[in-house]
Protein backbone atom coordinates (compact mmCIF):
# COMPACT_ATOMS: atom_id res chain seq x y z
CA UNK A 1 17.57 88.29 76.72
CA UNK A 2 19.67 91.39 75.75
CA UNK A 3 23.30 90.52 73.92
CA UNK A 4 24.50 93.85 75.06
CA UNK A 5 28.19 94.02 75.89
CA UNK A 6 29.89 95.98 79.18
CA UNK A 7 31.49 99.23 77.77
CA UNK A 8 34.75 99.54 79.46
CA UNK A 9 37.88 101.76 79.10
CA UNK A 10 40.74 99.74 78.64
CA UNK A 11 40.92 95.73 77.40
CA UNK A 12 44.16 94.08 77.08
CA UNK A 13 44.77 90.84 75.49
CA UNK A 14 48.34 89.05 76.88
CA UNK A 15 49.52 85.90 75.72
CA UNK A 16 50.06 85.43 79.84
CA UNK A 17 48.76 87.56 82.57
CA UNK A 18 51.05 87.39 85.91
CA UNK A 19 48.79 88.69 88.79
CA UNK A 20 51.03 88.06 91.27
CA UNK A 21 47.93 86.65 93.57
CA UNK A 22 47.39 83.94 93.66
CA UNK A 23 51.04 82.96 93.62
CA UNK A 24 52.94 81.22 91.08
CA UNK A 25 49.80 81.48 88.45
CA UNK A 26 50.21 82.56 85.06
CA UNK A 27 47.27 82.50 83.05
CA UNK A 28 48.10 81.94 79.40
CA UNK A 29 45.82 84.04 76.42
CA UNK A 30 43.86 86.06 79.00
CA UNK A 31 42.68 89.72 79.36
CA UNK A 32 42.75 92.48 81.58
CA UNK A 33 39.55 94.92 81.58
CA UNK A 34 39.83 98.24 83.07
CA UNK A 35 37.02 101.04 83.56
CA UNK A 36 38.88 104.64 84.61
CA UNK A 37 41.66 103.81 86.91
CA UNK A 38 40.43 100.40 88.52
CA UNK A 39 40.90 97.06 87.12
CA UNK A 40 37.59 95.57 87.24
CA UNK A 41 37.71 92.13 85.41
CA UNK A 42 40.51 89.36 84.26
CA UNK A 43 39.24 86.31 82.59
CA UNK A 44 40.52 84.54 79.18
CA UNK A 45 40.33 86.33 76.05
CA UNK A 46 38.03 84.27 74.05
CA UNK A 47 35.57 85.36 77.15
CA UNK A 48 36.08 88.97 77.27
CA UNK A 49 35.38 89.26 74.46
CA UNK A 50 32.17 88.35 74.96
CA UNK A 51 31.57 90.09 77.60
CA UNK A 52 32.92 93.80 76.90
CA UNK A 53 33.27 96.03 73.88
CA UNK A 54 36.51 98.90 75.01
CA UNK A 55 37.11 102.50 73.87
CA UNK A 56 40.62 101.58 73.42
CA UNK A 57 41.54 97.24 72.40
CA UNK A 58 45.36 96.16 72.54
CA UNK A 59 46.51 93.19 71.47
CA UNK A 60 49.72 91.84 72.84
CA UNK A 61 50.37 88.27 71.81
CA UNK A 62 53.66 87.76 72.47
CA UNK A 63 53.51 89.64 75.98
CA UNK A 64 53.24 88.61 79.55
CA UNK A 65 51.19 90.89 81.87
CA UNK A 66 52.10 91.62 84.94
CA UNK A 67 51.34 94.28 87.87
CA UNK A 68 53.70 97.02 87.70
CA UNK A 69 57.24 96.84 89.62
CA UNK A 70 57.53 99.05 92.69
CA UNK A 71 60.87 100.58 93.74
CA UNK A 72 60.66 100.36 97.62
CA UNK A 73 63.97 102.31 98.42
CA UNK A 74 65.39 104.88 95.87
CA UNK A 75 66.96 108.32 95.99
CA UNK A 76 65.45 109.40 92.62
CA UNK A 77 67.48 113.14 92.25
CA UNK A 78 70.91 111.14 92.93
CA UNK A 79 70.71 110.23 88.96
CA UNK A 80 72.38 112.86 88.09
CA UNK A 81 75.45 111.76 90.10
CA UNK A 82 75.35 108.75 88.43
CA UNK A 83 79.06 107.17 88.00
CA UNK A 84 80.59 109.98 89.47
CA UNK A 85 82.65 108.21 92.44
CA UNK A 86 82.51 104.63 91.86
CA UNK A 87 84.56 101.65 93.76
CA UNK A 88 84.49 103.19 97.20
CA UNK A 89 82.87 101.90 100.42
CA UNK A 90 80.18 103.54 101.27
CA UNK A 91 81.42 106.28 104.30
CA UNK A 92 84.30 106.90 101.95
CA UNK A 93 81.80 107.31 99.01
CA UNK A 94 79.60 109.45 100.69
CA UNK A 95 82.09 111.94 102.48
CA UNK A 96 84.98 112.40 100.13
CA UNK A 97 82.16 111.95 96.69
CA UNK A 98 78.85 112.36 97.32
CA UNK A 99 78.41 115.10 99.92
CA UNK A 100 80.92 117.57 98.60
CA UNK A 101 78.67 116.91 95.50
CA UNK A 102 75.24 117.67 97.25
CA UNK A 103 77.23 120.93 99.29
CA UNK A 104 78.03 122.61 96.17
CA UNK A 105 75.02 122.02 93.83
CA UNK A 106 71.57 120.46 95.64
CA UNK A 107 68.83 122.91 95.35
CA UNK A 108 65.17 122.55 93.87
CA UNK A 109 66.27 122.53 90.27
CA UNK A 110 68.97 119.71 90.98
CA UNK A 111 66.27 117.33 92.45
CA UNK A 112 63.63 117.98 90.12
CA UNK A 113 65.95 117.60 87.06
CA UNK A 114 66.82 114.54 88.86
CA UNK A 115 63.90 113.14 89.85
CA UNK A 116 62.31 113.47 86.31
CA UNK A 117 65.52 111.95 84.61
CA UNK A 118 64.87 109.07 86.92
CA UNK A 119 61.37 108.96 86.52
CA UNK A 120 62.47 108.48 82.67
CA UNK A 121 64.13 105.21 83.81
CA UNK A 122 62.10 103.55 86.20
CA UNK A 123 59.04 104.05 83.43
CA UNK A 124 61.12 102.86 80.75
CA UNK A 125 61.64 99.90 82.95
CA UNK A 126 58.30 98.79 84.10
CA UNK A 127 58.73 100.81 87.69
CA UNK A 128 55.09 102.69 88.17
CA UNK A 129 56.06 103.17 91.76
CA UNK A 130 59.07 104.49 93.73
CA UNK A 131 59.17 105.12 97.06
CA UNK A 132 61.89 108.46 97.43
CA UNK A 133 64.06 109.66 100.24
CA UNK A 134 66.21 112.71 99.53
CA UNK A 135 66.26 116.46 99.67
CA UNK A 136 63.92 119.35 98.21
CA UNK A 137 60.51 116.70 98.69
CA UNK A 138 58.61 119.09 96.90
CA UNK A 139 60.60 119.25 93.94
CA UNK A 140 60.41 115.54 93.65
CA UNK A 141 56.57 115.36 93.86
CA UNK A 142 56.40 117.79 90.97
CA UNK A 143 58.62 115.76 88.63
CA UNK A 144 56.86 112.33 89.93
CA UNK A 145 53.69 114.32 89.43
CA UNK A 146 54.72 115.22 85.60
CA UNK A 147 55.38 111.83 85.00
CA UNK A 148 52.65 110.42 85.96
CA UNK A 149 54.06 107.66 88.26
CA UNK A 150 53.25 106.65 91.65
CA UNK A 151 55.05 107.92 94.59
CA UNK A 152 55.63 107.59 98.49
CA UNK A 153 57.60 110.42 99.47
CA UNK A 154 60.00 110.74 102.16
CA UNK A 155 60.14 113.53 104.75
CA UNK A 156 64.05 113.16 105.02
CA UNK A 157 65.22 113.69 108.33
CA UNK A 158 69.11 114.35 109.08
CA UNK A 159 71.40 116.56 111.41
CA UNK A 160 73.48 117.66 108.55
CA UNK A 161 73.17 121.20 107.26
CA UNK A 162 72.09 121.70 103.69
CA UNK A 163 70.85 124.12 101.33
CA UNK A 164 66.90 122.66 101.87
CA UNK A 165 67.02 122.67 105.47
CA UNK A 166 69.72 123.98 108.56
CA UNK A 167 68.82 120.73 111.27
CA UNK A 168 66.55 117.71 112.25
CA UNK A 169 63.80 120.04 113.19
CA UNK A 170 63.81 122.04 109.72
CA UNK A 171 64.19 118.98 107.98
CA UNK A 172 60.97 117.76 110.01
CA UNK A 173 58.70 121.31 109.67
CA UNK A 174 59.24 121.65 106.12
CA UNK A 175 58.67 118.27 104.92
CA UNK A 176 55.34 117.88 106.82
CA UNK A 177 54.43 121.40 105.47
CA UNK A 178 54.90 119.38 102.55
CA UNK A 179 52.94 117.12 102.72
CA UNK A 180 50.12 118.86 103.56
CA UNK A 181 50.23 120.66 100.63
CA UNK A 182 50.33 117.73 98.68
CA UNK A 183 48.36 115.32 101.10
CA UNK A 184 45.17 115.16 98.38
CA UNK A 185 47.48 114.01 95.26
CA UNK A 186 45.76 110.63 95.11
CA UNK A 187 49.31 108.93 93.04
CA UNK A 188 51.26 110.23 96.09
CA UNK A 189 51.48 108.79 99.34
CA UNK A 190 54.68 109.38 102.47
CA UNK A 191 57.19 108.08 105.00
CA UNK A 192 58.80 109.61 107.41
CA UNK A 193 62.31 109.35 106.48
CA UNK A 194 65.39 109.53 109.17
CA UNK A 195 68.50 108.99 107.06
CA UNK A 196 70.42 106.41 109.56
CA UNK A 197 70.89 106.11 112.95
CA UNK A 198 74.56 107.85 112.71
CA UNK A 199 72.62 110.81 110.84
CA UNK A 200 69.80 111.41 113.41
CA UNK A 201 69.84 111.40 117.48
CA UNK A 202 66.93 110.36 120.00
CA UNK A 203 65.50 112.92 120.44
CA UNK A 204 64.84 113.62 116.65
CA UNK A 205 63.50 109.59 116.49
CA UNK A 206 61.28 109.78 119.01
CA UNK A 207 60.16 112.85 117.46
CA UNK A 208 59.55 111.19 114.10
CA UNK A 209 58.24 108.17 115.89
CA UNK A 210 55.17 110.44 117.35
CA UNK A 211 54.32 111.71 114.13
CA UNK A 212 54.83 108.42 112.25
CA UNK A 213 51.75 106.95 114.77
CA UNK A 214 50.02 110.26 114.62
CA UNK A 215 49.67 110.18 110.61
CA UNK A 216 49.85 106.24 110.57
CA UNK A 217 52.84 106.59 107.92
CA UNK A 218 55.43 104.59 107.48
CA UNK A 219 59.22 105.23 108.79
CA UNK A 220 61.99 104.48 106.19
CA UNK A 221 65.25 104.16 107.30
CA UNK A 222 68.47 103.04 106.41
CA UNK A 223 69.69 100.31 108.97
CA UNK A 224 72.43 98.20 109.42
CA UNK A 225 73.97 98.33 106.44
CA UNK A 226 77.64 98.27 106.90
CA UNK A 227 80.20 96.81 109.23
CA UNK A 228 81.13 100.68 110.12
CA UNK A 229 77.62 101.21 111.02
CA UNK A 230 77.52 98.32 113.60
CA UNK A 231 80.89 99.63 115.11
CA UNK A 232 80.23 103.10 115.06
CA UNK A 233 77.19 102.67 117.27
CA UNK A 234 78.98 100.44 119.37
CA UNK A 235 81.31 102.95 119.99
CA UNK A 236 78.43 106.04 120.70
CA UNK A 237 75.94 103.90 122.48
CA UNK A 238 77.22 100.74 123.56
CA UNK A 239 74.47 98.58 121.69
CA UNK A 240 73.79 98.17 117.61
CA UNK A 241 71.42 100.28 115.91
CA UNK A 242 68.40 98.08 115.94
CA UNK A 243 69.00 97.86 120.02
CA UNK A 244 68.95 101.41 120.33
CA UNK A 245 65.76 101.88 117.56
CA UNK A 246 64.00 98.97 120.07
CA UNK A 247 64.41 101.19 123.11
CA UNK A 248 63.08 104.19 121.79
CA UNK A 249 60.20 102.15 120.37
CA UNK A 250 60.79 101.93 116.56
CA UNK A 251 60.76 98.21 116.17
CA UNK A 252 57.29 97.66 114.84
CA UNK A 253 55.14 97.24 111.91
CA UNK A 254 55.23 100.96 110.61
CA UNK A 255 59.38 100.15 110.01
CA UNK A 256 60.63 100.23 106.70
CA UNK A 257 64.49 98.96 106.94
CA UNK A 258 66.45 99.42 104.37
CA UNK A 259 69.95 96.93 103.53
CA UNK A 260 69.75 95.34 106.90
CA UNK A 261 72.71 93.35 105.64
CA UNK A 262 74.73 92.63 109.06
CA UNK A 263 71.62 90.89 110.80
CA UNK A 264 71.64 88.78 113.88
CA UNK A 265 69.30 85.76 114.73
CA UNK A 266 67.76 87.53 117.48
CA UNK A 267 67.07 90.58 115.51
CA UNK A 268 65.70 89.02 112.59
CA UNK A 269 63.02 86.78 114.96
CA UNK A 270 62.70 90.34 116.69
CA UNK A 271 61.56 92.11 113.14
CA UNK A 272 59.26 88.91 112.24
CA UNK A 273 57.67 89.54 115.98
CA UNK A 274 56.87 93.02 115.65
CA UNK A 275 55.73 92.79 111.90
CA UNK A 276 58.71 95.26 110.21
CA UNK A 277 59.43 95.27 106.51
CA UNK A 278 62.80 94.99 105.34
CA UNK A 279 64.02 96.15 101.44
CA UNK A 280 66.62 94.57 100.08
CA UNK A 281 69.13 96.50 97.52
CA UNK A 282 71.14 93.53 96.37
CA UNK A 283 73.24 95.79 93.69
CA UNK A 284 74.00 98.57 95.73
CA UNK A 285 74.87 96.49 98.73
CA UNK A 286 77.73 94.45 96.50
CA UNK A 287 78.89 97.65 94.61
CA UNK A 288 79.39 99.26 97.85
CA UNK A 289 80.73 95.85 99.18
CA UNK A 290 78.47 95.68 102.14
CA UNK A 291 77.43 92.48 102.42
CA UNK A 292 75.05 89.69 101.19
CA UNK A 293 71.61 90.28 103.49
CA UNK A 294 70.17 87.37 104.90
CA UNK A 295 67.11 87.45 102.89
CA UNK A 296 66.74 83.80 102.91
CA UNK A 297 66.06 83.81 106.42
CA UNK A 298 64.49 86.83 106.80
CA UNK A 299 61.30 85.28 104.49
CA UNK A 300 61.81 82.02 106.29
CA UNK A 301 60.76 83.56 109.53
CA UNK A 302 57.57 85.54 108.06
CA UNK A 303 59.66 89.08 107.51
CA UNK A 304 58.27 90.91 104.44
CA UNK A 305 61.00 91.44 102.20
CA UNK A 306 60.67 93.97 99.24
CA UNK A 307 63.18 95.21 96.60
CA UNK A 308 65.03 98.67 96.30
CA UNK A 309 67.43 99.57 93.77
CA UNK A 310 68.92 102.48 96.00
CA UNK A 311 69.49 105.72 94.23
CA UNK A 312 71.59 105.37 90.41
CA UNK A 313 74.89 106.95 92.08
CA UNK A 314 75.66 103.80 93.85
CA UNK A 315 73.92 101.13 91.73
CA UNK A 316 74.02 102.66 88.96
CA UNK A 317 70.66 101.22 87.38
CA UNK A 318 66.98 102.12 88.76
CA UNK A 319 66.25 98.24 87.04
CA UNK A 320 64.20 95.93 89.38
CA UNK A 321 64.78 93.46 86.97
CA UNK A 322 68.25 93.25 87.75
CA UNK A 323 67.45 93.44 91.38
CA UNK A 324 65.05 90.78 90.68
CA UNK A 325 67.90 88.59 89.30
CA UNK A 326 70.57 89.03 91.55
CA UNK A 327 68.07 88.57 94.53
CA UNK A 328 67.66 85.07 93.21
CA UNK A 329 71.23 84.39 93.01
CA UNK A 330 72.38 85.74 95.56
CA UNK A 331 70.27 84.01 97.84
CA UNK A 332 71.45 80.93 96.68
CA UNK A 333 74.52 81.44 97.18
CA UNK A 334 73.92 82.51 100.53
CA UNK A 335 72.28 79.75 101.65
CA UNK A 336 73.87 76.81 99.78
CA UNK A 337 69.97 75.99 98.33
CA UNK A 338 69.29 76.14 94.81
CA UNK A 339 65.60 76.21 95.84
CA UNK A 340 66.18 79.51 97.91
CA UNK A 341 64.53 82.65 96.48
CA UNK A 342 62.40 80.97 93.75
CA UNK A 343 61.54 83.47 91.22
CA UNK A 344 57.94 83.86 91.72
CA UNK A 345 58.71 84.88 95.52
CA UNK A 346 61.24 87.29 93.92
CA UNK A 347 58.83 88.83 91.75
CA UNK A 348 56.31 88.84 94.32
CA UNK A 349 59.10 90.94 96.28
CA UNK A 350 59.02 93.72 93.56
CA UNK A 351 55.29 93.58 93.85
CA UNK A 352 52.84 92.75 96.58
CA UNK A 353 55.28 92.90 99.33
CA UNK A 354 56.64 96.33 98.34
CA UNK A 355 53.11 97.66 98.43
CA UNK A 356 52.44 95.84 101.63
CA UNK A 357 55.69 97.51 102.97
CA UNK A 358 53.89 100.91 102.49
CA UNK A 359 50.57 99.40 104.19
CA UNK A 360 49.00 99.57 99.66
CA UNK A 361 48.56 96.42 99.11
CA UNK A 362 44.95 96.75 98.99
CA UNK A 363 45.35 99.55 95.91
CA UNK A 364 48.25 98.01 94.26
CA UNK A 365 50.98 95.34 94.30
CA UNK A 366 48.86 92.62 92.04
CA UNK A 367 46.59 92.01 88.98
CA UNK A 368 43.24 91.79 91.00
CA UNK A 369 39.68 93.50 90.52
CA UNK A 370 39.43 96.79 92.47
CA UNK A 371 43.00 97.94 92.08
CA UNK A 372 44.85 100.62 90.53
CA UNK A 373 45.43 99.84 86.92
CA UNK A 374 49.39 99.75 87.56
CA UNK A 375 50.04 96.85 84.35
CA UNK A 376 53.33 96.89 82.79
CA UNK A 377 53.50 94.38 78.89
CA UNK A 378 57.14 92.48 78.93
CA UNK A 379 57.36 91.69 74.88
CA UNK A 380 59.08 87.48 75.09
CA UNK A 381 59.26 87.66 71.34
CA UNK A 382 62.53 88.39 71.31
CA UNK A 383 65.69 85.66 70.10
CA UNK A 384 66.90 85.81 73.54
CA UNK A 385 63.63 84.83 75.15
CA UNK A 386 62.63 81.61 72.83
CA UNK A 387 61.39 79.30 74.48
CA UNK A 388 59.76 80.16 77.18
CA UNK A 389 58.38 77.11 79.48
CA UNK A 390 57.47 78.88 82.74
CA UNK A 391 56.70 83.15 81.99
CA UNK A 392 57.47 83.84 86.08
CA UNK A 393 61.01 81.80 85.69
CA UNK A 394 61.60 84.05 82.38
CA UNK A 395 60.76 87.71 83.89
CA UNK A 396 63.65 87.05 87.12
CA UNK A 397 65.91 84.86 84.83
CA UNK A 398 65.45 85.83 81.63
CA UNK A 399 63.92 89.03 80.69
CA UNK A 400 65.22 92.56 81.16
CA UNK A 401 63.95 96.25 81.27
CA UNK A 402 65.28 96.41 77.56
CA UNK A 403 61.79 94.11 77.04
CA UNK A 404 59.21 96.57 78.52
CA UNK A 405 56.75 97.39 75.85
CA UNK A 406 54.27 98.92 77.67
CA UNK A 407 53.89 100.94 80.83
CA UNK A 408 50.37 102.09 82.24
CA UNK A 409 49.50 103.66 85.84
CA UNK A 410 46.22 104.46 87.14
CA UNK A 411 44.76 103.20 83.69
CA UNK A 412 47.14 105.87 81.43
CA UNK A 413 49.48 104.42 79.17
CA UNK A 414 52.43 105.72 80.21
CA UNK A 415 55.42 103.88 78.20
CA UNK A 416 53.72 102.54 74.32
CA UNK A 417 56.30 100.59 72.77
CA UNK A 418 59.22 102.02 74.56
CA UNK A 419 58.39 105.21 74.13
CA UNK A 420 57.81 107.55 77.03
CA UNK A 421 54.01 109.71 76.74
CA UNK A 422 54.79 111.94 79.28
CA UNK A 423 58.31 113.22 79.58
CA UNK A 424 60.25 114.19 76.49
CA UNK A 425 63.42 112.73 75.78
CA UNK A 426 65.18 115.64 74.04
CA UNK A 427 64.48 117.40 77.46
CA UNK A 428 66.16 114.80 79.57
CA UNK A 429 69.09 114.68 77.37
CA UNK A 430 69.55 118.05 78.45
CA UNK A 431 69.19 117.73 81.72
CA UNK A 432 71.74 115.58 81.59
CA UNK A 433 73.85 117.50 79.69
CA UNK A 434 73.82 120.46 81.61
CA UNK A 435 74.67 118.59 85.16
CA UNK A 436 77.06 117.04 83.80
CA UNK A 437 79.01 120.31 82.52
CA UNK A 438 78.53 121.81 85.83
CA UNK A 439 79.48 118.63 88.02
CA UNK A 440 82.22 118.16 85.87
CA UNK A 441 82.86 120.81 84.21
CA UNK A 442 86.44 119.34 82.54
């Protein structure tokens, strides 16, 4: 009988592995094998080592393992506004702030300086995927693609003018043109993305719709997120936005809401009926003073719930481990139930349901064999960490970004402790710099 051990890439030992399914498991001193991009064994240590001999060994024995974070809702380029008109509501935000901002400097160089200073962030803080909604998509894809994370990419959609596109149906040719150039970029997937309801009209939806079920990609879309919203399209159409997205056939399972704060019974049983996915921003939603979202009851009644962080000018953080948190509390408070929002169903909301959201949940989302080697190491030796009873109560409660170690996608370590492999820091400091100088020049 031959004593011959499996030659495989990549073995990681973790005092815990996380894998997110099965729920609420946390397997203490196992290992994570991995042959080119796929993960194709977990077991306990003292086994694989048995059982495989790797190119490259690490060793994290104070670390917990878990599948990387996905940002379901972001608008990556918008870092560079970053603090720039803070305290505001939103409409006030975005039409005195944000799109005199965007009027005077957006272009291709402003979103991929953007994008990659984000990138930076979300790396640095376990995110491996972001799913992007803003201007210039093909600048994006080249900074996501220089990083090295994943991506869904949004084919933005709005009647506003800009310097990418002059209406809906620009917006709409070039970003498809887009993504057929960039359809075979196997980190990269898309949405169609409609800003809001108050940004786009019918026609333009039902456009969108056509191609959404013609491509079988997802919609993402901004939806009731404010009290303004609601009264607006009162006002316009004499019903609220989700009425008028249900007439023109948009309610369904391709529909990726985003905030859905101001939700009514018969909406939310309307979204569990027709299978749409709903993100929740927690941070941006109270900085902006939306609202709380009724994410309690949206899980209650079988919606899938993932977790944004919206883009850094109105969070200001790309940190799902703050999103993580406040999801939790929040939805506590909400509800009156300590036992609301349990941290391993948040976690599993910055996980396998944002991959589900974007129909991936087969490639990505969990620790399991056959999927992308997304793993992100969260060090717990740290003062502030001791003791640690329950590792999925310590990553939403506890831990932070500040704790990422480790960062790999697709098998490549991306982030080795703390330090980023791909994108060099001197170079996003200035990026920064020079933005800032010509945002605000004083």
């Amino acid at each position: 009988m031959s004593n011959s051990r499996q030659t495989v890439d990549l073995l990681i030992d973790a005092q815990w592995v996380v894998p997110v399914r099965p729920s609420k498991v946390s397997l203490k001193n196992h290992s994570v094998a991995v042959v080119a991009n796929r993960i194709v064994a977990i077991m306990p240590t003292t086994d694989a080592h048995k059982t495989f001999v790797a190119d490259k060994h690490i060793v994290l024995g104070n670390h917990v393992l878990i599948p990387g974070l996905i940002n379901l809702h972001t608008h990556a380029a918008m870092s560079l506004m970053r603090g720039q008109a803070d305290d505001s509501p939103l409409m006030r935000w975005l039409s005195d702030h944000i799109w005199p901002t965007e009027t005077r400097h957006i272009s291709e160089q402003f979103v991929y300086d953007g994008t990659l200073l984000a990138c930076a962030e979300m790396l640095r803080a376990g995110i491996t995927f972001a799913n992007d909604m803003y201007f210039f998509p093909g600048a994006a894809i080249r900074a996501f693609i220089k990083s090295g994370m994943r991506a869904a990419i949004g084919i933005i959609v709005i009647y506003l003018p800009t310097a990418y596109a002059s209406d809906a149906q620009n917006y709409l040719d070039k970003g498809l043109a887009i993504r057929d150039e960039y359809k075979h970029e196997t980190k990269l997937s898309f949405c169609l993305a409609p800003d809001a309801p108050y940004t786009v009209n019918d026609k333009s939806l039902t456009q969108i719709l056509t191609y959404a079920e013609q491509l079988n990609i997802p919609i993402h879309i901004h939806l009731h997120e404010t009290l303004d919203e609601l009264r607006q399209s009162q006002t316009q159409y004499s019903m609220r936005p989700i009425e008028r997205l249900q007439k023109l056939g948009m309610i369904g399972p391709g529909l990726l809401a985003v905030h859905c704060v101001h939700m009514e019974k018969h909406e939310i049983a309307l979204f569990a009926r027709q299978g749409c996915h709903v993100v929740h921003c927690p941070s941006s939603n109270m900085k902006l003073a939306s609202g709380i979202a009724p994410i309690a009851e949206l899980l209650a009644n079988g919606v899938n719930v993932g977790l944004g962080t919206d883009g850094a000018a109105s969070n200001n953080r790309l940190d799902i481990f703050s999103e993580m948190r406040l999801a939790a509390l929040l939805g506590k408070v909400a509800t009156g139930q300590a036992s609301a929002l349990p941290a391993h169903q948040v976690l599993e909301m910055a996980t396998i349901n944002s991959a589900k959201a974007l129909g991936l949940e087969d490639q990505t989302g969990s620790i399991s064999v056959g999927k992308y080697a997304d793993l992100v190491a969260v060090d717990f030796s740290a003062i502030e960490l001791l003791p640690c009873y329950d590792p999925i109560s310590h990553l939403v409660y506890v831990a932070g970004r500040e704790n990422v170690s480790h960062v790999w996608v697709d098998g490549k370590l991306l982030v080795d402790q703390g330090k980023l492999n791909t994108i060099d820091r001197q170079e996003i400091q200035g990026i920064a710099n020079y933005w800032q100088n010509r945002i605000s020049p004083s």
